[in-house]
PDB file of N, CA and C in Angstrom:
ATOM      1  N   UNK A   1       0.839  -1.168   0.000  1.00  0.00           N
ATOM      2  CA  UNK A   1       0.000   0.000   0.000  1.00  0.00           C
ATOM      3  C   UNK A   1       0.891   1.240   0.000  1.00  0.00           C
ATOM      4  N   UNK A   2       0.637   2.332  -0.312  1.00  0.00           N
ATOM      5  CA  UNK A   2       1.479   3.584  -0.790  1.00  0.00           C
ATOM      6  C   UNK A   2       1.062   4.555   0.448  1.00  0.00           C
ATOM      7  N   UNK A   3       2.204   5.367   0.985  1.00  0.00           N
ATOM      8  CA  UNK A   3       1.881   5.976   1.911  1.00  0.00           C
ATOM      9  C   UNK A   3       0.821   7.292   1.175  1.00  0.00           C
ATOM     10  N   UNK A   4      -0.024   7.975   2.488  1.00  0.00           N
ATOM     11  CA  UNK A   4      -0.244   9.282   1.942  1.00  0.00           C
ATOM     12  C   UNK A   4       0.620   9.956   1.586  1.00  0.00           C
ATOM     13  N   UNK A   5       0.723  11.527   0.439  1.00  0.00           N
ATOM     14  CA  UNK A   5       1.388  12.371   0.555  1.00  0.00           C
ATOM     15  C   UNK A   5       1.687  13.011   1.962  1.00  0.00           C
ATOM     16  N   UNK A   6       2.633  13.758   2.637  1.00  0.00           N
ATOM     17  CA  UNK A   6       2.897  14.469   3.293  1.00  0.00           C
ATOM     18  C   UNK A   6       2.327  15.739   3.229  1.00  0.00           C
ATOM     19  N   UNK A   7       1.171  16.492   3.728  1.00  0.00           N
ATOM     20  CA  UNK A   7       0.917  18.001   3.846  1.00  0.00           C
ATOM     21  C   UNK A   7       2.100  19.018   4.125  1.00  0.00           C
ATOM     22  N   UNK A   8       2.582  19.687   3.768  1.00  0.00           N
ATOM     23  CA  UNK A   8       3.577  20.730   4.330  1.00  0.00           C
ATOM     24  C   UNK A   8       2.885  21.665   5.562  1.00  0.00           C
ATOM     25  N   UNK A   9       1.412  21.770   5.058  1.00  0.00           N
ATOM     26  CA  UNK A   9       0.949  22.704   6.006  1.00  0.00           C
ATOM     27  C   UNK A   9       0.727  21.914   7.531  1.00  0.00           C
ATOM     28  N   UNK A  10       0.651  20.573   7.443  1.00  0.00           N
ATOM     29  CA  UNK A  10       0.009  20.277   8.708  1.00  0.00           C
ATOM     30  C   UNK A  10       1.462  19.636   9.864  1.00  0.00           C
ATOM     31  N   UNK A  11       2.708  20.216   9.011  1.00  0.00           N
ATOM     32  CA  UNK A  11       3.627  19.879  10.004  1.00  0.00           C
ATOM     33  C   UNK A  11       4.020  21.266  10.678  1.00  0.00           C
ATOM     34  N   UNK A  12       4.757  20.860  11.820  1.00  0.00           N
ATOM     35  CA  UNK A  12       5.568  22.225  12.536  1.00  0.00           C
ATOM     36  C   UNK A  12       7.220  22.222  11.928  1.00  0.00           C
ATOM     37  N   UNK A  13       7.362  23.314  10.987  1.00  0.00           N
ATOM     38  CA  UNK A  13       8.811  23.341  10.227  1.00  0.00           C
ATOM     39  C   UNK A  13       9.844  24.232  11.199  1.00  0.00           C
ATOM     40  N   UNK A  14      10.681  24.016  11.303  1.00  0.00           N
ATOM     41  CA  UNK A  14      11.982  24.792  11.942  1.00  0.00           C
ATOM     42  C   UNK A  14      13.061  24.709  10.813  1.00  0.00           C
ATOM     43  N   UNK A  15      14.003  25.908  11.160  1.00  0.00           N
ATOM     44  CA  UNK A  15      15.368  26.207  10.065  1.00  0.00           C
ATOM     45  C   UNK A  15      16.245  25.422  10.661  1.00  0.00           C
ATOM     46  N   UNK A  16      17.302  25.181  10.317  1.00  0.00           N
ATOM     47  CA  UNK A  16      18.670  25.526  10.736  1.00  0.00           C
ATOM     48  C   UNK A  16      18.875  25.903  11.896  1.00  0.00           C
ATOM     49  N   UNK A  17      19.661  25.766  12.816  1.00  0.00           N
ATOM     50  CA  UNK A  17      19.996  27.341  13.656  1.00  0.00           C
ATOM     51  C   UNK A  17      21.348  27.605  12.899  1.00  0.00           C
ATOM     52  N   UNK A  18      21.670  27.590  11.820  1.00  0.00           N
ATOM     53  CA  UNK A  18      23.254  27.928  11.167  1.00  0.00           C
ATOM     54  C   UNK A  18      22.081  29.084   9.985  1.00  0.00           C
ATOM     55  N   UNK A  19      21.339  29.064   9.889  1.00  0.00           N
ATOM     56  CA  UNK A  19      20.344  29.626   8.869  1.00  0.00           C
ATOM     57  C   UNK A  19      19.900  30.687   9.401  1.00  0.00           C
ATOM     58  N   UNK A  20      20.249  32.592   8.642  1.00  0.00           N
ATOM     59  CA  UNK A  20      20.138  33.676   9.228  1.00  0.00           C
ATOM     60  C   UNK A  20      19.164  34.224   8.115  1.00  0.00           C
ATOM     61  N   UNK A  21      18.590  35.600   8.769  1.00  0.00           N
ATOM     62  CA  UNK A  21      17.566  35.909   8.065  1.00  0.00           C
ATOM     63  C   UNK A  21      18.074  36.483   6.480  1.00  0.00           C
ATOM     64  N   UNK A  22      19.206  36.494   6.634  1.00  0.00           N
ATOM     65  CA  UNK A  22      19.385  37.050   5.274  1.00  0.00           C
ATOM     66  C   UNK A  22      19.975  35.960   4.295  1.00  0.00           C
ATOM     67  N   UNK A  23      20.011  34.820   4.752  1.00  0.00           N
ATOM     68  CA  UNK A  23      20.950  33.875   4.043  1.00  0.00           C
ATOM     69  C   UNK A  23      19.929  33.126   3.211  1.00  0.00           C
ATOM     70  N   UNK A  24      19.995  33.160   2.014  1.00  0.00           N
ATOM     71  CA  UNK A  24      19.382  32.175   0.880  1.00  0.00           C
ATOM     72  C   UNK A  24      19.317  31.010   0.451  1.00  0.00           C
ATOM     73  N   UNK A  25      20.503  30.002   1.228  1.00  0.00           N
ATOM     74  CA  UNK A  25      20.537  29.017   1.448  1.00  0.00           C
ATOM     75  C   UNK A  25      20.183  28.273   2.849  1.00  0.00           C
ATOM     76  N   UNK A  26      18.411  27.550   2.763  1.00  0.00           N
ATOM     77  CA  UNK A  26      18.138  27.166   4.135  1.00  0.00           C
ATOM     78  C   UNK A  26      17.483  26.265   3.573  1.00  0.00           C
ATOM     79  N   UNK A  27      17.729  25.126   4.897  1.00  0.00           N
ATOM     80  CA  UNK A  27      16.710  24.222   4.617  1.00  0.00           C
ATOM     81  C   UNK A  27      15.769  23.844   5.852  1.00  0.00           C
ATOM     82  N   UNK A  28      14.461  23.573   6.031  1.00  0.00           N
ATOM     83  CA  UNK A  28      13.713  23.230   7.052  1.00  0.00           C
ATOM     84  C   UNK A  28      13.566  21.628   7.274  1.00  0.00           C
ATOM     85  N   UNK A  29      13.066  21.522   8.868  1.00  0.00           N
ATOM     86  CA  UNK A  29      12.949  20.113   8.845  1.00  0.00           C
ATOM     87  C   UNK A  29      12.004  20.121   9.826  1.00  0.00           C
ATOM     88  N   UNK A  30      10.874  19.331   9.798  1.00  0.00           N
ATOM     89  CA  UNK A  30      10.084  18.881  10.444  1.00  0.00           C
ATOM     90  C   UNK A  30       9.758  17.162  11.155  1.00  0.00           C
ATOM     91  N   UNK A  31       9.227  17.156  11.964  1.00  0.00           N
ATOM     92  CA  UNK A  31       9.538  16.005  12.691  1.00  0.00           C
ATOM     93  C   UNK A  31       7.916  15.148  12.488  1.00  0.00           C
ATOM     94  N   UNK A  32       8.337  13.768  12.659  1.00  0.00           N
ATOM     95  CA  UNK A  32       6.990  12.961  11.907  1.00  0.00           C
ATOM     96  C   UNK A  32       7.160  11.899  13.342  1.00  0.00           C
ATOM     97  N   UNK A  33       5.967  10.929  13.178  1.00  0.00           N
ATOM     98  CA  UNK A  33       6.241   9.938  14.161  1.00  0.00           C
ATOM     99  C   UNK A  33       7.120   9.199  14.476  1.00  0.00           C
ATOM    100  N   UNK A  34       7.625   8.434  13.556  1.00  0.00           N
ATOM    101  CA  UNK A  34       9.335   7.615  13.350  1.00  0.00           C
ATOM    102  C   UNK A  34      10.424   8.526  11.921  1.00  0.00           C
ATOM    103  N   UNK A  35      10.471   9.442  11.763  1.00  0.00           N
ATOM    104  CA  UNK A  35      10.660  10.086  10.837  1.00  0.00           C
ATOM    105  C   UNK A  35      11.168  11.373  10.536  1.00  0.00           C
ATOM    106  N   UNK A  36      11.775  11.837   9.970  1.00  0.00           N
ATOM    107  CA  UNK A  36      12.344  13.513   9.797  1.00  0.00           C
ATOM    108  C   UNK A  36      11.950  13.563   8.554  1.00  0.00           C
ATOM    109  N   UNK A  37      11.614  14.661   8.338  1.00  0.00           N
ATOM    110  CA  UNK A  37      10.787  14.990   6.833  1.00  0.00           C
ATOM    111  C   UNK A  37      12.021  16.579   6.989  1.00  0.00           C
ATOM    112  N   UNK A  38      12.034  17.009   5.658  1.00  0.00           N
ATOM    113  CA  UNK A  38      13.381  18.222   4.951  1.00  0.00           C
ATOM    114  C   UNK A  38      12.916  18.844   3.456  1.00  0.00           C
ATOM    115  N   UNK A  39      12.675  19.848   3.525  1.00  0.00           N
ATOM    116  CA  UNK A  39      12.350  21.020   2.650  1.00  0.00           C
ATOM    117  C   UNK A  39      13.425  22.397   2.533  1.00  0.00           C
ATOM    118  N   UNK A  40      12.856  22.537   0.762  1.00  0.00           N
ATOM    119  CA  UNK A  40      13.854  23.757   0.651  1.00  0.00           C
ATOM    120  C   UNK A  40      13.001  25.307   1.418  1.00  0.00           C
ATOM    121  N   UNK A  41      13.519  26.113   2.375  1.00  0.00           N
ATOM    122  CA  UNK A  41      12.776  27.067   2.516  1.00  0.00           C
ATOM    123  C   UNK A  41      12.328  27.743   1.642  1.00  0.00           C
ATOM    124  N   UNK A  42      12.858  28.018   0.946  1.00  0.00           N
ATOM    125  CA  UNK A  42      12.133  29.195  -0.354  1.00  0.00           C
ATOM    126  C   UNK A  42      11.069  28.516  -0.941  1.00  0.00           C
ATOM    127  N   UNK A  43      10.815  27.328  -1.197  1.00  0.00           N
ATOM    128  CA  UNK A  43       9.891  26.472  -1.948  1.00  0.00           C
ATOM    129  C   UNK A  43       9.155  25.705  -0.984  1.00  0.00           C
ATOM    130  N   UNK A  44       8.355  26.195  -0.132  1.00  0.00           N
ATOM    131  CA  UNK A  44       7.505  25.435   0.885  1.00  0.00           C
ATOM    132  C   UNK A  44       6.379  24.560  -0.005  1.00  0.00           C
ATOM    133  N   UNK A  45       6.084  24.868  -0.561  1.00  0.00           N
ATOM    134  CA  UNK A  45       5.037  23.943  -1.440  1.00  0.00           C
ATOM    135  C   UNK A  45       6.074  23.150  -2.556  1.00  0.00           C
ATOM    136  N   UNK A  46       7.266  22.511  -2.014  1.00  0.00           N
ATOM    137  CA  UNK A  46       8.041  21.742  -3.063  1.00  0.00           C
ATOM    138  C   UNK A  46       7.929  20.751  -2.551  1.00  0.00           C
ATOM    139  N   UNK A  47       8.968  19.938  -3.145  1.00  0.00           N
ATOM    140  CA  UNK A  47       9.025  18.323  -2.805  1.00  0.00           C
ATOM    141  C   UNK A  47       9.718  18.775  -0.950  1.00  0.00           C
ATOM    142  N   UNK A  48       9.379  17.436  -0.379  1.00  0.00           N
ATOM    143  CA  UNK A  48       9.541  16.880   0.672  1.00  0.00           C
ATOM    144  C   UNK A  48       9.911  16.028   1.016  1.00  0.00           C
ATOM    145  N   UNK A  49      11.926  15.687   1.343  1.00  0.00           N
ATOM    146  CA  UNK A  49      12.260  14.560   1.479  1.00  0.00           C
ATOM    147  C   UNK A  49      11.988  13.870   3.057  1.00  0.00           C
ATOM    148  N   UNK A  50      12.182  12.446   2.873  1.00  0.00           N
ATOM    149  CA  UNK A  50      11.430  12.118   4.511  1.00  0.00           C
ATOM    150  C   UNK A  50      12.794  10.829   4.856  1.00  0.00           C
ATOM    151  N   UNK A  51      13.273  11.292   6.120  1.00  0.00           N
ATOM    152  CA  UNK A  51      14.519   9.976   6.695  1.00  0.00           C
ATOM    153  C   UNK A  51      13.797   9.655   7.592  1.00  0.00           C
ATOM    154  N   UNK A  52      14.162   8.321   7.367  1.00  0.00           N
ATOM    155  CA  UNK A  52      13.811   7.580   9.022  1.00  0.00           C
ATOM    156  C   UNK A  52      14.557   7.600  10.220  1.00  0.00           C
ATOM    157  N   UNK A  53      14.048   7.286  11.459  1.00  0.00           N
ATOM    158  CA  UNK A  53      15.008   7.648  12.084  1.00  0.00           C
ATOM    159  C   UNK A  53      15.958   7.416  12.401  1.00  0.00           C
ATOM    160  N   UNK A  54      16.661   5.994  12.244  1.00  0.00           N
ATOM    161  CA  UNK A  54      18.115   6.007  11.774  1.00  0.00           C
ATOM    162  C   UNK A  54      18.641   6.329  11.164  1.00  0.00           C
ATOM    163  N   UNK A  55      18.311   6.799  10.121  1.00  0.00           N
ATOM    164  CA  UNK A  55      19.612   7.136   9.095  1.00  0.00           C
ATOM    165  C   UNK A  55      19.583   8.682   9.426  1.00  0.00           C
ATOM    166  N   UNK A  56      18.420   9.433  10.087  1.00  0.00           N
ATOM    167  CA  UNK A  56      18.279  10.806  10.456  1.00  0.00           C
ATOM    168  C   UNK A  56      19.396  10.790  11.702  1.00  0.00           C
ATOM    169  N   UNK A  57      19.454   9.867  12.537  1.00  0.00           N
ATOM    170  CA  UNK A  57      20.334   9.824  13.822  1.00  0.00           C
ATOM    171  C   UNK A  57      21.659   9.446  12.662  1.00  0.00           C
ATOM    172  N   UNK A  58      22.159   8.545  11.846  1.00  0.00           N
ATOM    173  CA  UNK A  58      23.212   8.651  11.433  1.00  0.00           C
ATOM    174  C   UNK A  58      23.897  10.361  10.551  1.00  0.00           C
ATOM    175  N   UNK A  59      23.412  10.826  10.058  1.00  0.00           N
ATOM    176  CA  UNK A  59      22.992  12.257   9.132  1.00  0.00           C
ATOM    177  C   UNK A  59      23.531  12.610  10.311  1.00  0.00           C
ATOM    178  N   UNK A  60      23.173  13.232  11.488  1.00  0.00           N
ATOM    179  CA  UNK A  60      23.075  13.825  12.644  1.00  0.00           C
ATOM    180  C   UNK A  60      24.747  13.838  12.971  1.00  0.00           C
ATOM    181  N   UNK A  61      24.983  12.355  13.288  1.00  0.00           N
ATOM    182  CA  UNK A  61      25.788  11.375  13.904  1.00  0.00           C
ATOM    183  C   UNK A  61      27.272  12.309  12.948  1.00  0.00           C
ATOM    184  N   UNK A  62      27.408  12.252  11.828  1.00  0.00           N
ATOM    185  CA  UNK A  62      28.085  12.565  10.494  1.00  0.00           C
ATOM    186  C   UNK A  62      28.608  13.714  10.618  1.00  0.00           C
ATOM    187  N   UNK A  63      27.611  14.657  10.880  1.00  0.00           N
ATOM    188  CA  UNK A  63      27.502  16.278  10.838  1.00  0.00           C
ATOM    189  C   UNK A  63      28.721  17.176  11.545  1.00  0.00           C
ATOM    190  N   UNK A  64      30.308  17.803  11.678  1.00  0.00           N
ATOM    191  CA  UNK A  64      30.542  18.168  12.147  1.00  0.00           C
ATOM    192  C   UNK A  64      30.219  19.253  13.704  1.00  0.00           C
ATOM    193  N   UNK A  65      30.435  19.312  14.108  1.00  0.00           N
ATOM    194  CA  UNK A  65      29.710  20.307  15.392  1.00  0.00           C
ATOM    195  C   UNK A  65      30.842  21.011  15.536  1.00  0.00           C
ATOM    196  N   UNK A  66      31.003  22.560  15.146  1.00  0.00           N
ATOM    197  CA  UNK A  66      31.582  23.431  15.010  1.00  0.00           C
ATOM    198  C   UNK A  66      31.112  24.431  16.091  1.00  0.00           C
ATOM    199  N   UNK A  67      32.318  24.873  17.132  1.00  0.00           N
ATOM    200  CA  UNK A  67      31.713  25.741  18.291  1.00  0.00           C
ATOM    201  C   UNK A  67      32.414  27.013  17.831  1.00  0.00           C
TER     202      UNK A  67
END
């Protein structure tokens, strides 16, 4: 069986915190039941990629942490 589409409107989206108001490159991510869903900000009505949550904890895991 095929999942539903994802609504953009019916999730709660957050930026970046590396993502400033003037910067043109952002991406949002919203949180699902077992799942991370990721959008381009400028294009809120675009595609919507969706990780599960391992590979979202590996992504994470990957990510330098720069203080």
């Amino acid at each position: 069986m095929a999942e539903a589409p994802i609504s953009p409107v019916s999730l709660t989206w957050f930026k970046s915190s590396y993502s400033g108001a003037s910067t043109t490159e952002c991406v949002e991510s919203a949180r699902l039941s077992d799942a991370m869903a990721v959008r381009d900000s400028k294009i809120p009505d675009g595609p919507i990629l969706t990780f599960g949550g391992d590979s979202w904890r590996r992504f994470l895991a990957a990510v330098p942490i720069e203080m």
